[in-house]
Protein backbone atom coordinates (compact mmCIF):
# COMPACT_ATOMS: atom_id res chain seq x y z
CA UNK A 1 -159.06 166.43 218.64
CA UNK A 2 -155.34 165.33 219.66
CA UNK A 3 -154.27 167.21 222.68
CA UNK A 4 -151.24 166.19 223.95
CA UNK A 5 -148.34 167.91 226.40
CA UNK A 6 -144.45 166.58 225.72
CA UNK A 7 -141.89 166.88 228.78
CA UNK A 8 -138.41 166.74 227.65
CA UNK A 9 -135.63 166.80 229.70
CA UNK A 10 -132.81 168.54 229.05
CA UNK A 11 -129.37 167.02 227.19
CA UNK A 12 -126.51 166.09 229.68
CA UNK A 13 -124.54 168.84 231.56
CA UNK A 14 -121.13 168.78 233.60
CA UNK A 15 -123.32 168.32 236.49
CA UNK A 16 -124.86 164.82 235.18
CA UNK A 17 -121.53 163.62 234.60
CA UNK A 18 -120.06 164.69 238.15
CA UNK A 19 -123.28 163.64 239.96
CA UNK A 20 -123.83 166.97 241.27
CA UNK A 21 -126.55 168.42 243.18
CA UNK A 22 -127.87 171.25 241.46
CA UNK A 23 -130.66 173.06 240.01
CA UNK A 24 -130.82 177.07 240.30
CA UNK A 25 -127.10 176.66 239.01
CA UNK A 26 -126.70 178.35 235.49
CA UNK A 27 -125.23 175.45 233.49
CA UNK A 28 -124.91 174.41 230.26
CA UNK A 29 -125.04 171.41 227.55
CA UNK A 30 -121.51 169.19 228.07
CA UNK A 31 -120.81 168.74 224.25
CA UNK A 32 -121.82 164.68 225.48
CA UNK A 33 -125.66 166.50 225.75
CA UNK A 34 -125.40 168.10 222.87
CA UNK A 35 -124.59 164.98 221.25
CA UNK A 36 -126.77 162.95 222.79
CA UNK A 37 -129.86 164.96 221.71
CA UNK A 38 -128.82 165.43 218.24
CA UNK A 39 -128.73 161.60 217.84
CA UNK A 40 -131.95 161.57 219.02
CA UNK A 41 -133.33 163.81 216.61
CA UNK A 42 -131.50 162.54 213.70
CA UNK A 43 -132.75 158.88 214.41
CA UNK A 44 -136.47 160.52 214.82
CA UNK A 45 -136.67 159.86 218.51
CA UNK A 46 -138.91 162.72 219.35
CA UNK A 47 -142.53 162.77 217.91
CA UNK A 48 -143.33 165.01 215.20
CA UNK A 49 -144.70 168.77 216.47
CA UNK A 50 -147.61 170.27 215.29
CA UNK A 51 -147.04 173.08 212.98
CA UNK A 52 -148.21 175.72 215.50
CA UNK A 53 -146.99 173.86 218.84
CA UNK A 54 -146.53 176.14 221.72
CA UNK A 55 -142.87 175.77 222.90
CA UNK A 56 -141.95 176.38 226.71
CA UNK A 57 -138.68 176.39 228.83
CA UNK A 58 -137.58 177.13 232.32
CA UNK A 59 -135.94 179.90 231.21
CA UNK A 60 -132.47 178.08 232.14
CA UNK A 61 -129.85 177.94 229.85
CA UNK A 62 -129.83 174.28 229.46
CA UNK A 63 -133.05 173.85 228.56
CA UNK A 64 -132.95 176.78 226.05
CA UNK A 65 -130.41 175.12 224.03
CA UNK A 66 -132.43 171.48 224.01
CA UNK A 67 -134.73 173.02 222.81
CA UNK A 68 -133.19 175.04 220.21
CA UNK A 69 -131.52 171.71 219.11
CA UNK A 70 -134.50 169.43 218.98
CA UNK A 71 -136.86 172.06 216.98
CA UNK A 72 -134.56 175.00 216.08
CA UNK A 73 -135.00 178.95 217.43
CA UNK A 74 -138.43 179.15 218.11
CA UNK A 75 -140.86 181.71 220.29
CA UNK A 76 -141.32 180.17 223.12
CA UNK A 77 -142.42 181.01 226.54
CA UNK A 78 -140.98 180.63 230.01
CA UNK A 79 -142.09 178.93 233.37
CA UNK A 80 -139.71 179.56 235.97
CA UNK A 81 -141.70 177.50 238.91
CA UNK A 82 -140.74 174.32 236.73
CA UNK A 83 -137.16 174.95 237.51
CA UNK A 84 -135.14 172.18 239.08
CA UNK A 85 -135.29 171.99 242.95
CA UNK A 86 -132.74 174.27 244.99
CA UNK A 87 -130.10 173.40 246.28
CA UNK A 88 -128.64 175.98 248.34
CA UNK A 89 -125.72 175.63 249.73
CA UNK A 90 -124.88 172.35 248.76
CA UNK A 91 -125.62 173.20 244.84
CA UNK A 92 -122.93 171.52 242.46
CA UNK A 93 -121.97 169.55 245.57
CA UNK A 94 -121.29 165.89 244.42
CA UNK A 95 -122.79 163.03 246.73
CA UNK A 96 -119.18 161.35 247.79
CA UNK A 97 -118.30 164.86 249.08
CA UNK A 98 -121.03 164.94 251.78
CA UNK A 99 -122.25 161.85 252.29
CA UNK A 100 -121.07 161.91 255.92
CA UNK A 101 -121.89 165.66 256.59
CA UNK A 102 -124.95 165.23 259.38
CA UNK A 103 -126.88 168.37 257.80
CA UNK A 104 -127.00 166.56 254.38
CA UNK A 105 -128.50 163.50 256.22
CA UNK A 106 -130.80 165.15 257.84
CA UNK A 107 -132.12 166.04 254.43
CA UNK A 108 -131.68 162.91 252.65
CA UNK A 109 -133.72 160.86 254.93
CA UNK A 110 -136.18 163.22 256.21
CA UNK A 111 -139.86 161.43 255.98
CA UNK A 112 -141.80 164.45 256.57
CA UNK A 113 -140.25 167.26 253.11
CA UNK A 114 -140.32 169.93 255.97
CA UNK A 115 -136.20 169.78 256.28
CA UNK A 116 -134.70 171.97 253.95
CA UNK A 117 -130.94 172.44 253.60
CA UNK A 118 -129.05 175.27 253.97
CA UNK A 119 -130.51 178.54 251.72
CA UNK A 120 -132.69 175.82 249.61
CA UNK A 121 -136.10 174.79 249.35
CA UNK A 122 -137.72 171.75 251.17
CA UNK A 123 -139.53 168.97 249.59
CA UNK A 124 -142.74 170.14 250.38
CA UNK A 125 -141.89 173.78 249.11
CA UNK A 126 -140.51 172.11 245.78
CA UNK A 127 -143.94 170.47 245.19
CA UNK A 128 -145.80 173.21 245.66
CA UNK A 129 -143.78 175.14 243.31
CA UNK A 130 -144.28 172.49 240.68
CA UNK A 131 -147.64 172.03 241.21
CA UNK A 132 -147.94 175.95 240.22
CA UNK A 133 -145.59 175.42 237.37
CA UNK A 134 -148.21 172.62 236.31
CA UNK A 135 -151.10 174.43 236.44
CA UNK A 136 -149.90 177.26 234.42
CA UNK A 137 -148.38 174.43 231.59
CA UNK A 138 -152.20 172.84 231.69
CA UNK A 139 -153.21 176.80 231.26
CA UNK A 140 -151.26 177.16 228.60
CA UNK A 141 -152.37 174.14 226.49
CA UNK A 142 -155.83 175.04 227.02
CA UNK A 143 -156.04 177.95 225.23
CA UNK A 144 -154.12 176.28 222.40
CA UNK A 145 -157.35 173.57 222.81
CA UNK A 146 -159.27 176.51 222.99
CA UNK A 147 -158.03 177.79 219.93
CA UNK A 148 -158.52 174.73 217.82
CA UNK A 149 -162.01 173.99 218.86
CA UNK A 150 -163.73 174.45 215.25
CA UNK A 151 -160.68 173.14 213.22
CA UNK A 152 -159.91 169.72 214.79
CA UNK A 153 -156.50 170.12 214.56
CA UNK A 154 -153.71 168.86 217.06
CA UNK A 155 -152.73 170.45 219.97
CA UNK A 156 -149.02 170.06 221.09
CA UNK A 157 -147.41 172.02 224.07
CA UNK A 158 -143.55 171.41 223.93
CA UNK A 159 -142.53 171.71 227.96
CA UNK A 160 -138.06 171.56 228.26
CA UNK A 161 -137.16 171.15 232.12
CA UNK A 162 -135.79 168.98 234.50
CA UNK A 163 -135.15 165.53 235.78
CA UNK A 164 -136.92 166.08 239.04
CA UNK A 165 -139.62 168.17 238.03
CA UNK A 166 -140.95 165.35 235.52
CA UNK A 167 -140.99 162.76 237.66
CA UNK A 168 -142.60 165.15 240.24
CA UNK A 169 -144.96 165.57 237.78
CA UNK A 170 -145.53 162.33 236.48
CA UNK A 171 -145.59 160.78 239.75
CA UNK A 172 -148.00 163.19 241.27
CA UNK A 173 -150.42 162.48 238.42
CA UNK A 174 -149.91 159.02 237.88
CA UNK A 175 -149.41 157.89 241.66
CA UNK A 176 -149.91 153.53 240.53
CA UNK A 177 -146.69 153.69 239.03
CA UNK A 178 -144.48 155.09 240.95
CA UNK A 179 -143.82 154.62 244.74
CA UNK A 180 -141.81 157.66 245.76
CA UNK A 181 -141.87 161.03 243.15
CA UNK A 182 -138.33 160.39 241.73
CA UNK A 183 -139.51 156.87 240.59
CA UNK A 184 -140.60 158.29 237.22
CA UNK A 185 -136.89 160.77 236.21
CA UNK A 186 -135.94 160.29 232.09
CA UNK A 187 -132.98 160.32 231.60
CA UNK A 188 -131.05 163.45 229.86
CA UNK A 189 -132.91 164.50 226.60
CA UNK A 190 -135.73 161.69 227.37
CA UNK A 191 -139.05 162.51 228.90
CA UNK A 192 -142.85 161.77 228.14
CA UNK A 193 -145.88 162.22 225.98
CA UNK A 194 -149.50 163.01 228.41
CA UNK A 195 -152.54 162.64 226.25
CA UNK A 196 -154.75 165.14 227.47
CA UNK A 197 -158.45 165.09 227.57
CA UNK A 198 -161.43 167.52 229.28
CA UNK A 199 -158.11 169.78 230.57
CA UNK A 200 -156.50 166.62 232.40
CA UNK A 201 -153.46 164.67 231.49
CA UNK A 202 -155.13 160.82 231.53
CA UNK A 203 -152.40 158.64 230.35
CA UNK A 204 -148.62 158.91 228.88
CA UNK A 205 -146.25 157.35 226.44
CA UNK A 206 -142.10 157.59 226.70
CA UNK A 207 -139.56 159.32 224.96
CA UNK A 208 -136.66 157.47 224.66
CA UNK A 209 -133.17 156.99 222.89
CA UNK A 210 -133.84 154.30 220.72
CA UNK A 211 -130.65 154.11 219.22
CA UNK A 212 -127.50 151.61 219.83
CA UNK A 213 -124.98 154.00 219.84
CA UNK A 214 -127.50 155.15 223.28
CA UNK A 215 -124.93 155.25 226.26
CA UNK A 216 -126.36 153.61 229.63
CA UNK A 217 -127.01 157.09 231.91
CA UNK A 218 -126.06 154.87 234.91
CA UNK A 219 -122.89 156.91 235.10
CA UNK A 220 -124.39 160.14 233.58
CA UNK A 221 -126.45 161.18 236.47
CA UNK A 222 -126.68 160.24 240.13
CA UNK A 223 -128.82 157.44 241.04
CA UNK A 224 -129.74 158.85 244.80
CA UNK A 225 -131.74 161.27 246.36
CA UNK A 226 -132.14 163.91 244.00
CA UNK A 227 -130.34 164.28 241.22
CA UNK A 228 -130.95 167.39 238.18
């Protein structure tokens, strides 16, 4: 039986194009996200969905509307642990603003994830919230694999979140190729395919923009510490 879990990051937001900092921030598509995404769907860039996929969010408004563009209104749940990490103080806070301010470099080059900034959440805290987030996706999809155990068919859980939190995820679970957990971030509206088998996500495939009008996301979202 096909069992397979899709994350998909969502389209491009004002904060992607002003490299901000940000994740509990509120904020929607840019109209270049919206674009973006549609392209990608019109040039078949995400796989086809099983007929009675299970459809998740973060409950944030950007990912509601990726996914409302890439399948349409559809019932859906929400996982709020597998929003982006917090930022605190210093949310929608662009890297050339602070990039001398000693609390922010404190953060950025703490080894340990203890050092949180200002009213956000630590490295280590972020993680752990993930790793919840995680386990309830993988609970999820199992009792869609649970309920397709006589009939063979497919088994597709549709998860729309965040930059960071994939390549948390995909660099927690597939530690040989990636050497820090941000090694593994999509871009905006990109993401991954994890074949699943016995409950555990054992290999992956990309999603990608495959088409040439594709802009380079170099200047779309912030190549440094962390960004959404």
């Amino acid at each position: 039986m096909e069992s397979k879990i899709f994350l998909i990051r969502h389209g491009i937001t004002e904060g992607n194009l002003n490299s901000w900092y940000y994740g509990a921030s509120d904020i929607p598509l840019a109209q270049e996200g919206v674009d973006k995404v549609t392209r990608m769907k019109e040039a078949g860039c995400y796989p086809e969905f099983a007929e009675d996929a299970q459809y998740v969010t973060t409950g944030l408004t950007r990912t509601e509307h990726t996914l409302e563009l890439v399948v349409g209104p559809r019932e859906h749940k929400q996982i709020t642990d597998l929003q982006e990490m917090k930022f605190g103080e210093y949310e929608c806070v662009a890297f050339d603003d602070v990039k001398d301010d000693p609390v922010f470099l404190e953060w950025g080059y703490d080894k340990t994830g203890d050092v949180a900034l200002p009213g956000a959440e630590s490295l280590n805290q972020f993680k752990a919230r993930v790793q919840r987030g995680l386990d309830e996706l993988i609970a999820i999809h199992r009792l869609g694999e649970l309920a397709h155990r006589h009939n063979g068919k497919p088994t597709h859980t549709v998860m729309f979140c965040h930059g960071g939190v994939i390549s948390c995820i995909m660099g927690d679970l597939f530690p040989e190729d990636a050497e820090t957990i941000w090694d593994m971030m999509p871009d905006p509206g990109e993401g991954f395919i994890l074949n699943v088998e016995g409950g555990k996500p054992v290999s992956y495939e990309k999603i990608v923009d495959t088409t040439k009008e594709a802009k380079k996301e170099d200047d779309l979202s912030f190549d440094g510490l962390l960004p959404d």
